[in-house]
Protein backbone atom coordinates (compact mmCIF):
# COMPACT_ATOMS: atom_id res chain seq x y z
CA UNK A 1 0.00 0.00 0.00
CA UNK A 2 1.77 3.59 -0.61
CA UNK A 3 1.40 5.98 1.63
CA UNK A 4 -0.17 9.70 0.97
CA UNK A 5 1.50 12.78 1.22
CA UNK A 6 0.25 16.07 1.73
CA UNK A 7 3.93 17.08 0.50
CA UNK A 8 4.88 14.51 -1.99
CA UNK A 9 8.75 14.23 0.05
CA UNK A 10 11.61 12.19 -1.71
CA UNK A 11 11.33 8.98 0.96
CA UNK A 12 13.21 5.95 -0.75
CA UNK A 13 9.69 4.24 -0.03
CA UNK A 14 6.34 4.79 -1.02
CA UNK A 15 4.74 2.37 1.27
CA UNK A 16 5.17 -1.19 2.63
CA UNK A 17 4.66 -4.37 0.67
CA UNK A 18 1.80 -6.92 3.02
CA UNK A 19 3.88 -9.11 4.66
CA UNK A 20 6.10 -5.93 5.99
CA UNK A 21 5.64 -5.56 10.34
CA UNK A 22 8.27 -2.79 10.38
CA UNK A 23 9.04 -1.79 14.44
CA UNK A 24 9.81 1.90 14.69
CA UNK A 25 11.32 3.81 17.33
CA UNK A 26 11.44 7.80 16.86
CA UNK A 27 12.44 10.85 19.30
CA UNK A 28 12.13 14.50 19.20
CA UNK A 29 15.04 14.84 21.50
CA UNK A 30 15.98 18.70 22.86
CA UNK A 31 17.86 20.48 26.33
CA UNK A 32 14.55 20.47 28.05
CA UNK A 33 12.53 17.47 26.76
CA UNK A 34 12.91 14.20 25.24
CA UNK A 35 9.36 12.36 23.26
CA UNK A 36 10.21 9.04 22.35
CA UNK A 37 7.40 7.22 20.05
CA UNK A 38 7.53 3.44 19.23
CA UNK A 39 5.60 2.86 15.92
CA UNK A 40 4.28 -0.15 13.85
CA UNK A 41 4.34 0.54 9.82
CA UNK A 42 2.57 -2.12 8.05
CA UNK A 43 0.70 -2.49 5.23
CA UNK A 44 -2.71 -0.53 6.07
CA UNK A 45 -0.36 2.26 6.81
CA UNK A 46 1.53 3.49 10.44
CA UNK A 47 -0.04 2.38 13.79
CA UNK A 48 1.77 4.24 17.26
CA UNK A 49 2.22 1.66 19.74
CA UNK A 50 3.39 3.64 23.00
CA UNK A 51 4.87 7.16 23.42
CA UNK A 52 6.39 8.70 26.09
CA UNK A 53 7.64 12.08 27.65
CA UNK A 54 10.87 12.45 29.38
CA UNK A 55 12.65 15.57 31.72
CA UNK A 56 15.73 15.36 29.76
CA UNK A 57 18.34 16.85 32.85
CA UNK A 58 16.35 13.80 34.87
CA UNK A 59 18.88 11.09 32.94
CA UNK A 60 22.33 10.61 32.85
CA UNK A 61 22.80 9.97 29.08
CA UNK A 62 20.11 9.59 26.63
CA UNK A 63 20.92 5.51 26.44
CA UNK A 64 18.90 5.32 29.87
CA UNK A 65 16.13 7.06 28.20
CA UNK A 66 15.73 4.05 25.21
CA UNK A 67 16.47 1.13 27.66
CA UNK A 68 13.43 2.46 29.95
CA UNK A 69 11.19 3.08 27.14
CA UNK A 70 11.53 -0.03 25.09
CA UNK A 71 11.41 -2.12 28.24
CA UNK A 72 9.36 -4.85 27.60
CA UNK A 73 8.41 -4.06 24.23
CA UNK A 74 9.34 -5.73 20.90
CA UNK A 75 13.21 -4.50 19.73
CA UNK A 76 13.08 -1.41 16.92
CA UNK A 77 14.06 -2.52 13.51
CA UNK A 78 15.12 1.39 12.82
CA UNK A 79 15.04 4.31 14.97
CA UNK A 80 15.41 8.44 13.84
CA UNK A 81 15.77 11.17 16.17
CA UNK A 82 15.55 14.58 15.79
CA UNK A 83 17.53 16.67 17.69
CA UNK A 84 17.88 20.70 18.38
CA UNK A 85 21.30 21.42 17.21
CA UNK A 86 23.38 21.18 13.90
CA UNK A 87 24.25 17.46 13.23
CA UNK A 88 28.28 16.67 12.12
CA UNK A 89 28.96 13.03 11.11
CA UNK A 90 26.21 11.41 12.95
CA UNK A 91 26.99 13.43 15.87
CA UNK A 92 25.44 15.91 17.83
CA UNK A 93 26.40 17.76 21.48
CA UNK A 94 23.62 19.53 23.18
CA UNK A 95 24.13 23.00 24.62
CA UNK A 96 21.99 22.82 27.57
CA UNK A 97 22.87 18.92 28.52
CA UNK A 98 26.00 17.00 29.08
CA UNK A 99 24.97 14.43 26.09
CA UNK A 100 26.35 13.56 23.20
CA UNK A 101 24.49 11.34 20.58
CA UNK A 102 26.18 9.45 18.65
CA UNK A 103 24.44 7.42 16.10
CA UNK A 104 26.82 4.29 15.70
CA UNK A 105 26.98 3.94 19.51
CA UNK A 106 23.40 3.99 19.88
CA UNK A 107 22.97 1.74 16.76
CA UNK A 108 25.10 -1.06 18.36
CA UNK A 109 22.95 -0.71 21.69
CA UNK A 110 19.83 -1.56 19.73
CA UNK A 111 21.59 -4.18 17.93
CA UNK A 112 23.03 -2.89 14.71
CA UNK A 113 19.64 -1.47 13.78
CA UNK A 114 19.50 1.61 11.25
CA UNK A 115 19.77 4.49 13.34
CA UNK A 116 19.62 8.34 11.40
CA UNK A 117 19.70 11.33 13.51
CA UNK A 118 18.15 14.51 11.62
CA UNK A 119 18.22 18.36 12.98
CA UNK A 120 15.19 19.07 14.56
CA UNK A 121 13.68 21.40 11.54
CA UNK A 122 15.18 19.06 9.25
CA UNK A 123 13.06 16.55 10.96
CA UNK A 124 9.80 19.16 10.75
CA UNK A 125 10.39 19.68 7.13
CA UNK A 126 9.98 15.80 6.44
CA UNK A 127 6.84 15.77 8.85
CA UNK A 128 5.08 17.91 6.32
CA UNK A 129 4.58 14.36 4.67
CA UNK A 130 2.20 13.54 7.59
CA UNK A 131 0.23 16.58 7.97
CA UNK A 132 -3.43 17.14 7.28
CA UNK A 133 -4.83 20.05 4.95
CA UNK A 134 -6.93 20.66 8.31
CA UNK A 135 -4.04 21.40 10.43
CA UNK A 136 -2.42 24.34 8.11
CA UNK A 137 -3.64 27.69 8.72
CA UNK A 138 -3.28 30.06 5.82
CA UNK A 139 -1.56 32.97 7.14
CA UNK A 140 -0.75 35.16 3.98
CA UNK A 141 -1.92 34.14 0.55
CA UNK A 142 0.23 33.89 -3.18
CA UNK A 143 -1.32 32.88 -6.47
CA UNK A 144 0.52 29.71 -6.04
CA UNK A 145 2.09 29.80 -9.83
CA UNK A 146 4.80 28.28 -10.00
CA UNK A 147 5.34 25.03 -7.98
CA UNK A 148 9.43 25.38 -6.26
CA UNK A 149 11.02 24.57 -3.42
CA UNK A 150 9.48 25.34 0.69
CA UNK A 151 11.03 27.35 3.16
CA UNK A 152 10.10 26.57 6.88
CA UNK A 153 10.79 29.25 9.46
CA UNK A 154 10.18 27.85 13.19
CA UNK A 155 10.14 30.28 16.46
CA UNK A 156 10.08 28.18 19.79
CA UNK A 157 12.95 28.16 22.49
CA UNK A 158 15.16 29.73 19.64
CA UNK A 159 14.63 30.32 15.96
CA UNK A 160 15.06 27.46 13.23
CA UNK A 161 15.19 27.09 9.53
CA UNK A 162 15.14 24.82 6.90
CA UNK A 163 14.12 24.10 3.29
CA UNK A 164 12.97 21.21 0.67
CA UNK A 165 14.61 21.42 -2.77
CA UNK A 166 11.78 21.01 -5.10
CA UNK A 167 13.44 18.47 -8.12
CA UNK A 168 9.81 18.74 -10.37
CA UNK A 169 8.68 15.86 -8.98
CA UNK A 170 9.45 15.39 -4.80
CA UNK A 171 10.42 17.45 -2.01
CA UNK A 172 14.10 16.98 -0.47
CA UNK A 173 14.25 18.46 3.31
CA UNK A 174 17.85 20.07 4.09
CA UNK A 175 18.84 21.80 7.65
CA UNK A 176 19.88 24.96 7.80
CA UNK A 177 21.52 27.29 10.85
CA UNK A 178 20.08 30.06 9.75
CA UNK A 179 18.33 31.55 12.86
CA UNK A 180 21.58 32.48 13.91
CA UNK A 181 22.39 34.90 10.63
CA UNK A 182 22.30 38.84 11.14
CA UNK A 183 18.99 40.43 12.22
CA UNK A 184 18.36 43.05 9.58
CA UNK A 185 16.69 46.08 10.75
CA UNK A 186 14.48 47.88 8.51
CA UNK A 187 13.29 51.35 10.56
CA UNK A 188 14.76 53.82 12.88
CA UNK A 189 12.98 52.05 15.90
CA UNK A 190 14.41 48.51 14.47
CA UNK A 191 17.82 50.25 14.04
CA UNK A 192 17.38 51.12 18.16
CA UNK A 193 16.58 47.51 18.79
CA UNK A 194 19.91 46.85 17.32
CA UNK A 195 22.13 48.87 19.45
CA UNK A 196 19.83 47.98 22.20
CA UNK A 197 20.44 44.47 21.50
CA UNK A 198 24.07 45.04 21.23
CA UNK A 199 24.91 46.23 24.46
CA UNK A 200 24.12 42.61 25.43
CA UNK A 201 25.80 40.50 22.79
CA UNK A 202 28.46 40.78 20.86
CA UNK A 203 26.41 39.38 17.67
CA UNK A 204 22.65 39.93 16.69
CA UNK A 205 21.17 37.22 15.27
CA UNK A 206 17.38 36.42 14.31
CA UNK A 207 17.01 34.13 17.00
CA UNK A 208 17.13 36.97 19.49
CA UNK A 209 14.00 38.58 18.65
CA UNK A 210 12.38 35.47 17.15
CA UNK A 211 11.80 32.93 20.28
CA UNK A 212 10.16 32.58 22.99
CA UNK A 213 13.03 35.04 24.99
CA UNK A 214 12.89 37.59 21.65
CA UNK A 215 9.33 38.62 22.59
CA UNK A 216 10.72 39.09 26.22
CA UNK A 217 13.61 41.32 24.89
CA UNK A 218 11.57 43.24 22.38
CA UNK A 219 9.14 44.20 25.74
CA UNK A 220 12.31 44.99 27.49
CA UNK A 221 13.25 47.07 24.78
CA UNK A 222 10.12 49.13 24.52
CA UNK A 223 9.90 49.42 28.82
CA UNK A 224 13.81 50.28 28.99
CA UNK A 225 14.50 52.14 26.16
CA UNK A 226 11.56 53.72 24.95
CA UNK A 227 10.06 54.43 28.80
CA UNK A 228 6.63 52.87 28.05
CA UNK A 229 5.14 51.62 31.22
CA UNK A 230 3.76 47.92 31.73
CA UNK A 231 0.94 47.18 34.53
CA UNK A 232 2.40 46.51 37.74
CA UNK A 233 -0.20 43.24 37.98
CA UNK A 234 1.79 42.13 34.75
CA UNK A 235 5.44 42.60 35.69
CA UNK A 236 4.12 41.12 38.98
CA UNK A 237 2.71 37.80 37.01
CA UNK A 238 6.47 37.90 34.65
CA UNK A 239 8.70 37.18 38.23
CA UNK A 240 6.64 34.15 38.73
CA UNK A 241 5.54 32.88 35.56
CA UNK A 242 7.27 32.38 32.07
CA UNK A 243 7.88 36.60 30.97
CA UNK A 244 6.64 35.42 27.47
CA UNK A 245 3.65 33.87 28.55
CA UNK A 246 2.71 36.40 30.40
CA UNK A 247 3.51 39.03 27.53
CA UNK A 248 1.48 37.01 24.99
CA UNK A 249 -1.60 36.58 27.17
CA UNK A 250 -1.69 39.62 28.14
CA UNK A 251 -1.47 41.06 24.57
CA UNK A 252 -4.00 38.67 24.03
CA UNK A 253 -6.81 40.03 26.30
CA UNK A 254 -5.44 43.61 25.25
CA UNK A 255 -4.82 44.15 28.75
CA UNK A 256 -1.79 45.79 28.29
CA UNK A 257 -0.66 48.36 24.85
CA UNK A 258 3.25 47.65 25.44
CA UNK A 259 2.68 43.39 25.53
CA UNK A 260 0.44 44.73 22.42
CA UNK A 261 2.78 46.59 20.93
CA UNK A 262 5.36 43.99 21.71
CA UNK A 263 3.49 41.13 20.02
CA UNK A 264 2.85 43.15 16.73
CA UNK A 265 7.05 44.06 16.16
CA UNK A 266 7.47 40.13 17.03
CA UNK A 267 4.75 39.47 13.82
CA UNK A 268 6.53 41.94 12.16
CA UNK A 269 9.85 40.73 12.34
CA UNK A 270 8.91 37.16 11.43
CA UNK A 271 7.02 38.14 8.33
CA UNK A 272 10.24 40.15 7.25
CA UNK A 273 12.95 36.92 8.07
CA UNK A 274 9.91 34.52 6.16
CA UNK A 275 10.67 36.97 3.56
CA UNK A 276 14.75 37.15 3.76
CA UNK A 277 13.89 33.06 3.45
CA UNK A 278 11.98 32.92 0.69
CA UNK A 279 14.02 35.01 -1.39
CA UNK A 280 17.14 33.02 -0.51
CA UNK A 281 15.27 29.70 -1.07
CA UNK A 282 13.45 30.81 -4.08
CA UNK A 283 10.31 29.52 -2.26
CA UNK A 284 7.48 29.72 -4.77
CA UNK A 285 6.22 26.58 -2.97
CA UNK A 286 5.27 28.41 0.33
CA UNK A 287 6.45 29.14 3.58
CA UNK A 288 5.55 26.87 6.63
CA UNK A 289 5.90 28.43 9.87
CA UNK A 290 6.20 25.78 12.70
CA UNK A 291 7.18 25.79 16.15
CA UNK A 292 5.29 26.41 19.45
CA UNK A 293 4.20 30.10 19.44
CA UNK A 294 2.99 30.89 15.97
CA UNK A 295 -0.22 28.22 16.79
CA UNK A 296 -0.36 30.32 20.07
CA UNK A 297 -0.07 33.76 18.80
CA UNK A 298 -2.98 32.74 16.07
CA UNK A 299 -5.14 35.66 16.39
CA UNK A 300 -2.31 37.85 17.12
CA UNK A 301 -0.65 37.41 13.73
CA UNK A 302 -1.94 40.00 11.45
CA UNK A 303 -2.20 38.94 8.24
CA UNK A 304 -2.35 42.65 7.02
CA UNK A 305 1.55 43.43 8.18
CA UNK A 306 2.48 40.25 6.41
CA UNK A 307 0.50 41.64 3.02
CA UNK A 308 2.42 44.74 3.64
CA UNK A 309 5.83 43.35 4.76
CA UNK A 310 5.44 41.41 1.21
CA UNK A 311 4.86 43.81 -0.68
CA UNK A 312 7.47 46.54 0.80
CA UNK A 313 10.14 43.98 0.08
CA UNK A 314 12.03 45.23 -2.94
CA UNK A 315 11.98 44.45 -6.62
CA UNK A 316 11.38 40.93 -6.35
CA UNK A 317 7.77 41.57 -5.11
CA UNK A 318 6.50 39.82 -7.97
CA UNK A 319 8.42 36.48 -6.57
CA UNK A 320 6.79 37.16 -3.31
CA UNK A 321 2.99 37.57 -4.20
CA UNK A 322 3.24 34.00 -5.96
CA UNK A 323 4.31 32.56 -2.13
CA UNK A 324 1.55 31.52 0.53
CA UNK A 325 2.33 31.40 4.01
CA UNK A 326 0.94 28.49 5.94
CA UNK A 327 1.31 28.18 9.66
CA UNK A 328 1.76 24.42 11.23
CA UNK A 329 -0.72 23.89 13.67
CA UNK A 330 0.41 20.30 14.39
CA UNK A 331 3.41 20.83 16.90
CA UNK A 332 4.57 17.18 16.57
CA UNK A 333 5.69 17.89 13.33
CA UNK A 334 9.31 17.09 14.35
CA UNK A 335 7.96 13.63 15.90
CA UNK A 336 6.45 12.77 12.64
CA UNK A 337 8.90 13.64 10.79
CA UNK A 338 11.29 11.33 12.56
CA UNK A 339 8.72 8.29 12.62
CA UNK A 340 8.27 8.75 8.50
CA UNK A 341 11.90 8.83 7.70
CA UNK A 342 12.82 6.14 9.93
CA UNK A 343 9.79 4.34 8.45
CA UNK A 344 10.31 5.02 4.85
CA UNK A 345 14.27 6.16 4.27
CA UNK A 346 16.22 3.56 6.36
């Protein structure tokens, strides 16, 4: 039986002949969290068996993680993980943990199984395969034209990127760092963001304004450098609860103009980097915008500043108003990637 794909992605399988029981174990692995998923793929399609969620600072390596999940369950044939970090020979080191994964080690642990460990948007781009048209949300709208390759842009904990080379045919998913490249201002206030930014750190990158601690720092910015004043109930709530949170909610209920205000340069400054990426991908085929707070921040997106961020973009405007933007409201993306490409590439 082949599968369908709401992205038709370049897997080295289409589907699973009958007689086919394939075990799959898959992870979504980061400094914070570890999912681990054990899957079935048969021939009526892909079946989850058991998932799990782990504190990831709670284990001593992420070895102890697999040997407690899998524990008493039938051995993986092939396991993917996708991690938060860039990925060098099979390798990755986590900032925020004292792990290292290492794909061969963890291969001969399970056996000698197939073991493929993806970055984390890499992972998200291939989970487009598994999506539903019911869980995209059609942010900004393009005449759709020409079919080329996908950009995805994903603010969370910190900012990632990645894109799918579009052959004519299939979709090939490639990681990118490019959250960390230059934020480019565009206005004098932007411009005053920047130096404000930069008597913090010695580089600027996208990833400081786009994440979960960018919206904090942009309502910083706006409270220390522009004087606005914030509701004492609300800076109250931010030293006991998660600042963004608090920010988002708040602009949310519009119980607060500077969270407000706050909220609006963050939807700004992610329809201007979905821009920069479309116009370095060539993305005719749309931008996806995953991670955690987009789906949150649903109703605070205006679609309006994206029209207008498109269309104040330079002389390749014509490129842009072919390109949709679709947000991801599926936040296991990453999960599904992993169980798809373990599934159907190993």
């Amino acid at each position: 039986m082949d599968i369908e794909l709401l992205i038709p992605i370049a897997f080295k399988q289409k589907g699973f002949a009958t007689q086919e029981n394939c075990i799959v174990l898959a992870g979504d692995i980061g400094g914070t969290k570890a999912n681990m998923a054990l899957c079935r793929f048969h021939a009526g399609g892909m079946e989850l068996i058991k998932e799990k969620r782990y504190v990831s600072k709670e284990h001593v390596n992420f070895g102890n993680i697999i040997t407690d999940f899998i524990a008493g369950e039938q051995q993986p044939q092939k396991l993917c993980l996708s991690v938060a970090g860039p990925v060098i020979d099979g390798k990755v080191k986590f900032t925020n943990l004292s792990w290292e994964i290492d794909k061969v080690e963890i291969s001969k642990m399970l056996g000698g199984c197939p073991v493929a460990i993806l970055n984390d948007l890499e992972a998200t781009a291939y989970g487009l395969a598994a999506l539903k048209p019911s869980e995209l949300h059609v942010l900004h709208k393009g005449t759709n034209v020409t079919p080329g390759n996908i950009g995805i842009l994903a603010a969370g904990t910190g900012l990632g990127e990645a894109g799918l080379f579009f052959d004519g045919k299939t979709y090939h998913p490639f990681a990118t760092e490019g959250g960390h490249a230059d934020f480019a201002p565009r206005t004098k206030q932007d411009i005053a963001i920047l130096h404000f930014l930069q008597t913090r750190h010695e580089h600027v990158s996208w990833e400081r304004l786009l994440s979960g601690q960018g919206i904090v720092t942009i309502w910083e910015f706006l409270t220390q450098a522009e004087y606005k004043t914030c509701k004492q109930t609300i800076m109250d709530q931010m030293k006991t609860m998660d600042p963004a949170a608090v920010i988002s909610n708040a602009a949310k209920e519009g119980a607060c103009p500077v969270c407000m205000e706050a909220i609006a340069l963050f939807n700004r400054f992610l329809a201007i980097e979905a821009v920069n990426l479309i116009l370095k991908f060539k993305a005719t085929g749309g931008l996806y915008l995953a991670g955690g707070i987009a789906p949150k921040l649903l109703a605070l997106l205006d679609p309006t500043v994206w029209d207008q961020v498109f269309e104040a973009s330079g002389r390749m405007r014509h490129l842009l108003a072919e390109v949709s933007v679709y947000i991801m409201m599926n936040e296991k993306a990453p999960m599904l990637g992993s169980i798809y490409y373990a599934g159907l590439n190993l």
